[in-house]
Protein backbone atom coordinates (compact mmCIF):
# COMPACT_ATOMS: atom_id res chain seq x y z
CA UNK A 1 116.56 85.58 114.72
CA UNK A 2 113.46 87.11 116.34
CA UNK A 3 110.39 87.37 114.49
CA UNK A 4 109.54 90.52 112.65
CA UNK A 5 108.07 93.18 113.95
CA UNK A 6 105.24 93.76 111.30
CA UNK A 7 104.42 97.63 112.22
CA UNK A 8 101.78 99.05 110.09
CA UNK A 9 101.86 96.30 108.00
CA UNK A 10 97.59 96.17 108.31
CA UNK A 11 96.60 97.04 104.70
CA UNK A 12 99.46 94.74 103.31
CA UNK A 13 97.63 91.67 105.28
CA UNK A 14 94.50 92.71 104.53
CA UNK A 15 95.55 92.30 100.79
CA UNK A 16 97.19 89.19 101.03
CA UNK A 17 94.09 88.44 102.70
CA UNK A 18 91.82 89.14 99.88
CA UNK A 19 93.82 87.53 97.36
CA UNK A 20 94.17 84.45 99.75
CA UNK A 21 90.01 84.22 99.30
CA UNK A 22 90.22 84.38 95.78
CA UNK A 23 92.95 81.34 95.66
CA UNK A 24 90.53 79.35 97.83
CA UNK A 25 86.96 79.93 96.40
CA UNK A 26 88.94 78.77 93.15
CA UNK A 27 89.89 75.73 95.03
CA UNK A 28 86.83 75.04 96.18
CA UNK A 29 85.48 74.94 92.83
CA UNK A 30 88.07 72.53 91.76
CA UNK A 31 88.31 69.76 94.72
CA UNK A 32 85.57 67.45 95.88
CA UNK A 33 84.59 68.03 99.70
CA UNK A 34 86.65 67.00 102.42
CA UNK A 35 86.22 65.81 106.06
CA UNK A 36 86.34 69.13 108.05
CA UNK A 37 85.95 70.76 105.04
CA UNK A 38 89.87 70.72 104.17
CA UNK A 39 88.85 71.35 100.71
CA UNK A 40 88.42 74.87 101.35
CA UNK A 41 91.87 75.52 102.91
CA UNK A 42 95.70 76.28 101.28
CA UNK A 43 99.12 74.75 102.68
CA UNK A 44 101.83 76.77 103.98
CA UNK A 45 105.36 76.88 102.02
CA UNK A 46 108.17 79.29 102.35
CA UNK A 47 107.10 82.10 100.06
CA UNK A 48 103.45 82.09 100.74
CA UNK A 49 100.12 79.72 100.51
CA UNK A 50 99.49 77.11 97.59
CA UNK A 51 96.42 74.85 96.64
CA UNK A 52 98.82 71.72 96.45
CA UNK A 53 98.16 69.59 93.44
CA UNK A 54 94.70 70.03 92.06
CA UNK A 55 92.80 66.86 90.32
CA UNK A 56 94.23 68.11 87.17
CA UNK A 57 97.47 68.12 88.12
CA UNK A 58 98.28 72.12 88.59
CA UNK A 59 98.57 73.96 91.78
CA UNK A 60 97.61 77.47 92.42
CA UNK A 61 100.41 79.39 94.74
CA UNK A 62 100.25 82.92 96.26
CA UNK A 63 103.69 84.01 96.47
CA UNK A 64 104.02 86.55 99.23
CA UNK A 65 107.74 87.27 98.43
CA UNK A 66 106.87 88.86 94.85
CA UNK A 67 103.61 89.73 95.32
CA UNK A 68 102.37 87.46 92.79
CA UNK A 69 99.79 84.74 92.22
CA UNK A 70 101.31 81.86 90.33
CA UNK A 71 99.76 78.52 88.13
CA UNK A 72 101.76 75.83 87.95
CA UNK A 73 100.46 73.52 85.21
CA UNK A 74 100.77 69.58 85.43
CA UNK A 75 103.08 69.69 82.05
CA UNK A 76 105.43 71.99 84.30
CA UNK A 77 104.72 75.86 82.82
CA UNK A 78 104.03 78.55 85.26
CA UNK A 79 101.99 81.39 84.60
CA UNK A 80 101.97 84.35 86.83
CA UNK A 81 99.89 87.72 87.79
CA UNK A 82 101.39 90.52 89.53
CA UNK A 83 99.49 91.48 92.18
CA UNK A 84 99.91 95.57 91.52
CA UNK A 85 97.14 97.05 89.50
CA UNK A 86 95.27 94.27 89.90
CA UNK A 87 91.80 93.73 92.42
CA UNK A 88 90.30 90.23 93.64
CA UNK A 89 87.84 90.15 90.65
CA UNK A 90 90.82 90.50 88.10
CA UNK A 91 93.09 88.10 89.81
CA UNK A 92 90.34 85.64 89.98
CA UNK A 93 89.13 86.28 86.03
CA UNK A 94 92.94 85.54 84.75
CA UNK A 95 93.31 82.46 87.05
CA UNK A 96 90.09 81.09 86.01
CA UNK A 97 91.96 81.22 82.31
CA UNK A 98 95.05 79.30 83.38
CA UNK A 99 93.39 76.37 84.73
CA UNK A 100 91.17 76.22 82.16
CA UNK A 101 88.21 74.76 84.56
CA UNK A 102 84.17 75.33 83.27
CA UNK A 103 83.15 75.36 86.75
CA UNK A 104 85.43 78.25 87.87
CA UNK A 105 83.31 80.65 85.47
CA UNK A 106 81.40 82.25 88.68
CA UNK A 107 83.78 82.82 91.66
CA UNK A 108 82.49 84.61 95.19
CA UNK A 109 85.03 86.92 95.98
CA UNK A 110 85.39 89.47 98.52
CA UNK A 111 83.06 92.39 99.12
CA UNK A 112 85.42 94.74 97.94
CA UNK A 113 86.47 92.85 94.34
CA UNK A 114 87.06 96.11 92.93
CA UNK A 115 89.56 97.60 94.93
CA UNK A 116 93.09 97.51 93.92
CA UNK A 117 95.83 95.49 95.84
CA UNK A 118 98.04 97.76 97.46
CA UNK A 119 100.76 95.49 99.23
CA UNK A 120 104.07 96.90 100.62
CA UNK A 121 106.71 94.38 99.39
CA UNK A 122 108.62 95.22 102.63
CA UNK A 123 105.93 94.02 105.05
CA UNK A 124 104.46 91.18 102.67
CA UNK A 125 108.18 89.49 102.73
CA UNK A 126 107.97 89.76 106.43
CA UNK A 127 105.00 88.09 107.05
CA UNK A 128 106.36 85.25 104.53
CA UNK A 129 108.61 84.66 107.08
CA UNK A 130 106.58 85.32 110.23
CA UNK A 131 104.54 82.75 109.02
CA UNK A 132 106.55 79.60 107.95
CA UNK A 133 108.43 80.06 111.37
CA UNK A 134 105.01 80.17 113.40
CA UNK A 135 104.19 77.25 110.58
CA UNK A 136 107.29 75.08 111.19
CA UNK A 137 107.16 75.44 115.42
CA UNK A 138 103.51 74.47 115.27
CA UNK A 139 104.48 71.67 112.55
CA UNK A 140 107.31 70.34 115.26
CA UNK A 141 104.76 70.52 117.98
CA UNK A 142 102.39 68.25 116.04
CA UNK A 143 104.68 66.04 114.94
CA UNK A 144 105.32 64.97 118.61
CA UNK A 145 101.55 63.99 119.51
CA UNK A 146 100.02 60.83 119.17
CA UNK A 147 96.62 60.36 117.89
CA UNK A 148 94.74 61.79 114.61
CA UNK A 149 95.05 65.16 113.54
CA UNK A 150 94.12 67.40 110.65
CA UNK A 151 97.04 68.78 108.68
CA UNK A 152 98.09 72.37 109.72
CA UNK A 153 96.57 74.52 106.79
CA UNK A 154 95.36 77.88 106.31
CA UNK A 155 91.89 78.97 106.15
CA UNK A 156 90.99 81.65 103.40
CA UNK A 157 88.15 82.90 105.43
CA UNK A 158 90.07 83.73 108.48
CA UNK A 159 93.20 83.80 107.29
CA UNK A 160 94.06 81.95 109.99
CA UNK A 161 96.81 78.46 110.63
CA UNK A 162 95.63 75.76 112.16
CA UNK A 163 94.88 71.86 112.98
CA UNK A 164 92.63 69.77 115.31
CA UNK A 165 94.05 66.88 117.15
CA UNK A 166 91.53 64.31 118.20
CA UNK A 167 90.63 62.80 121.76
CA UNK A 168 89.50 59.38 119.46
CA UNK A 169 90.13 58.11 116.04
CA UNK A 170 86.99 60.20 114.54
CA UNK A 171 87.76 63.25 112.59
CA UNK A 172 84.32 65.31 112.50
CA UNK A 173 84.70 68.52 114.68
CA UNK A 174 81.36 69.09 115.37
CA UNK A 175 81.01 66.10 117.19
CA UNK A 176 84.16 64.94 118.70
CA UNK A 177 86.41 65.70 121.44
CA UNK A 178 89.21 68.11 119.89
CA UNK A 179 91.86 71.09 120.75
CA UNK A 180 92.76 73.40 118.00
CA UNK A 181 96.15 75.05 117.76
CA UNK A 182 96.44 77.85 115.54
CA UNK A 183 97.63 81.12 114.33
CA UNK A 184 95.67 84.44 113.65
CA UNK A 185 97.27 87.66 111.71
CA UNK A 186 94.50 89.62 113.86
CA UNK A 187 90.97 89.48 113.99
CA UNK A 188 87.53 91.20 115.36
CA UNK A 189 89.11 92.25 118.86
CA UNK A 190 92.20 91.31 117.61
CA UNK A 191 94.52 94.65 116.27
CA UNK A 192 97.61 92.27 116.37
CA UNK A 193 98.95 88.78 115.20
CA UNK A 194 98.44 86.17 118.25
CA UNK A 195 98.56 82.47 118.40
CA UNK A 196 95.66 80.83 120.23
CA UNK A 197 94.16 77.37 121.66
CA UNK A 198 91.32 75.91 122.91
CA UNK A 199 89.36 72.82 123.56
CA UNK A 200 85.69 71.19 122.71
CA UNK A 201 83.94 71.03 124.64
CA UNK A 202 85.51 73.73 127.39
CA UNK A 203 86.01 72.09 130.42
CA UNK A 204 84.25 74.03 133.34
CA UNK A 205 87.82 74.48 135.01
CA UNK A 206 89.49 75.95 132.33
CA UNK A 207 89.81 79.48 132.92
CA UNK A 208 91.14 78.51 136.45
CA UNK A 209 94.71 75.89 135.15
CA UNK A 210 97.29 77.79 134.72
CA UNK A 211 99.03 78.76 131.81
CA UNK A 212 102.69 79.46 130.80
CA UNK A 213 103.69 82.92 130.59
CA UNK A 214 103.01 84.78 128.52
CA UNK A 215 100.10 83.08 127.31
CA UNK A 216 96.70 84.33 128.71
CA UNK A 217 93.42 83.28 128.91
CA UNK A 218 90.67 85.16 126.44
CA UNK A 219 86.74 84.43 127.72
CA UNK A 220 84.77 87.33 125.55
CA UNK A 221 83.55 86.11 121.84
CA UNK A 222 85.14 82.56 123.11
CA UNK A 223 87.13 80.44 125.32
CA UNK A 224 90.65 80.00 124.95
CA UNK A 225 94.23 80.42 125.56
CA UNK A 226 96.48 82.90 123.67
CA UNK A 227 99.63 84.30 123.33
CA UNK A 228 100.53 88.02 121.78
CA UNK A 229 102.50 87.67 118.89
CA UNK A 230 104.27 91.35 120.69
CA UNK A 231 104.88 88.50 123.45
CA UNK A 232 107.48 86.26 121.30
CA UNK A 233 110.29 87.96 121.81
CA UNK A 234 112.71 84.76 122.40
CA UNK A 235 115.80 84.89 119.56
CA UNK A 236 114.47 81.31 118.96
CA UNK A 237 110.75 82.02 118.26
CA UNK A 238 110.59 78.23 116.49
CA UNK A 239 111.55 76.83 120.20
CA UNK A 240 109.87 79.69 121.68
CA UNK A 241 106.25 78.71 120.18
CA UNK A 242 106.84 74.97 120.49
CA UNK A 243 107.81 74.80 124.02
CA UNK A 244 104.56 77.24 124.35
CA UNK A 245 102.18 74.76 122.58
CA UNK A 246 103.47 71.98 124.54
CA UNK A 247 102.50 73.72 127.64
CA UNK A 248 99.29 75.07 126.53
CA UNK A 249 98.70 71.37 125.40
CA UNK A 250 99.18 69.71 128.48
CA UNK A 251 96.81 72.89 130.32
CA UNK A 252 93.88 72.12 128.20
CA UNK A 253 93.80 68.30 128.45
C-alpha cells in the first residue's frame, strides 16, 4: 500500500507538532540526562509518540489516531485529554496533574501556548501511518548494520526521526565519526515530508558519489542526501525506503 498522500495536512502537523513539545519538555523534566541527549526525545509506536516508561513507572503517549494525549500510570490506569479545545499550555497544566511530579510545575512550551489545537482527524491518522512505515523501514535498515548506534527516536524540537550509527565504539556526536539517517515532516526550506542523510565530518567528495534515484543531494543550510517523500511512490514504501538507506549508506561511507 503506498504511503499517503498527506495534502494540506500542514496545520494538522504543525499541531501534532506542538503537542509533541509539550510531551517532551515534560520528559525532560522527569528523566536524568542522557548521552546525546536521548532524554529529550519520544519513541515511535503505531498510533503516535510515547515517553516509554518514566522513573516512576508511567509513560506519557500522544496518540495521533484519536487525537489525544494519554498517561499511563505504573498501577495500570490511563488518563486521557482530548486534544480539541485544548492549547499546549492546557495540555501541559493537566499532564503535569497526572504524573503528579513537583518538578513539572514550570514547563517551556511553544511560543504560541495559547492557541487552540486544530487537528483534522483525517490527516493526523495518516501521518500515524506515514510514520511507523518510514519508522519500521528505517528500523529494518538499522537492524542490518554492525557497530553502535543510537535508537531511532523522535525529536520534539524538530519533529524529526532519527539515529546515529558510529564509525567507533564512542557515542558523543560532537566528537565522533557518525551518519545520521532520519525523517523530517518538513522544515525551513522544506514545504514537504523528505527523508535525509548525511555524514560528520562531510567528506570533500561527497557532493560528487552518486546517489540512487531518486535521492538528491541538498548543499544550502547543510550537506546531505535526501529523498522527497512525493518521490516514494513504490507500493512497498517499507522496501522502498530500506533498499534507499542501504544505498545512501554505502554512498556516504
Amino acid at each position: 500500500m503506498r504511503l499517503p498522500l498527506l495534502s494540506g495536512w500542514e496545520s494538522t502537523r504543525d499541531d501534532l507538532h506542538r503537542a509533541a513539545q509539550v510531551i517532551g519538555a515534560l520528559k525532560k523534566t522527569i528523566v536524568p540526562q542522557q548521552v546525546n541527549a536521548l532524554h529529550l526525545s519520544l519513541f515511535v509506536y503505531s498510533k503516535g509518540l510515547t515517553t516509554g516508561k518514566l522513573p516512576e513507572g508511567g509513560e506519557l503517549a500522544l496518540n495521533f489516531i484519536d487525537q489525544c494525549a494519554e498517561y499511563h500510570s505504573a498501577e495500570g490506569a490511563t488518563e486521557t485529554i482530548t486534544l480539541a479545545g485544548s492549547n499546549p499550555a492546557t495540555l501541559a497544566s493537566t499532564l503535569v496533574e497526572f504524573t503528579a511530579n513537583e518538578q513539572t510545575d514550570t514547563l517551556p512550551l511553544p511560543s504560541d501556548s495559547t492557541s487552540p489545537f486544530q487537528i483534522d482527524p483525517t490527516a493526523a491518522a495518516d501521518y500515524a501511518r506515514t510514520l511507523y512505515t518510514v519508522y519500521t523501514a528505517l528500523a529494518r535498515f538499522r537492524a542490518r548494520l554492525l557497530g553502535t548506534m543510537t535508537p531511532l527516536v523522535v525529536w520534539p524540537h524538530g519533529f524529526d526521526l532519527s539515529f546515529l550509527w558510529f564509525h567507533g565504539n564512542d557515542l558523543d556526536e560532537h566528537s565522533q565519526p557518525h551518519l545520521n539517517f532520519g525523517f523530517s515532516p518538513g522544515s525551513p526550506g522544506f514545504p514537504r515530508p523528505y527523508l535525509y542523510a548525511y555524514a560528520y565530518p562531510s567528506p570533500d567528495d561527497l557532493t560528487s558519489r552518486t546517489l540512487p534515484s531518486p535521492a538528491r543531494w541538498f548543499t544550502e543550510s547543510w550537506k546531505g542526501a535526501v529523498v522527497d517523500y512525493d518521490n516514494l511512490t513504490d507500493d512497498d514504501p517499507e522496501n522502498q525506503i530500506e533498499t534507499l538507506a542501504r544505498s545512501i549508506y554505502a554512498t556516504l561511507l
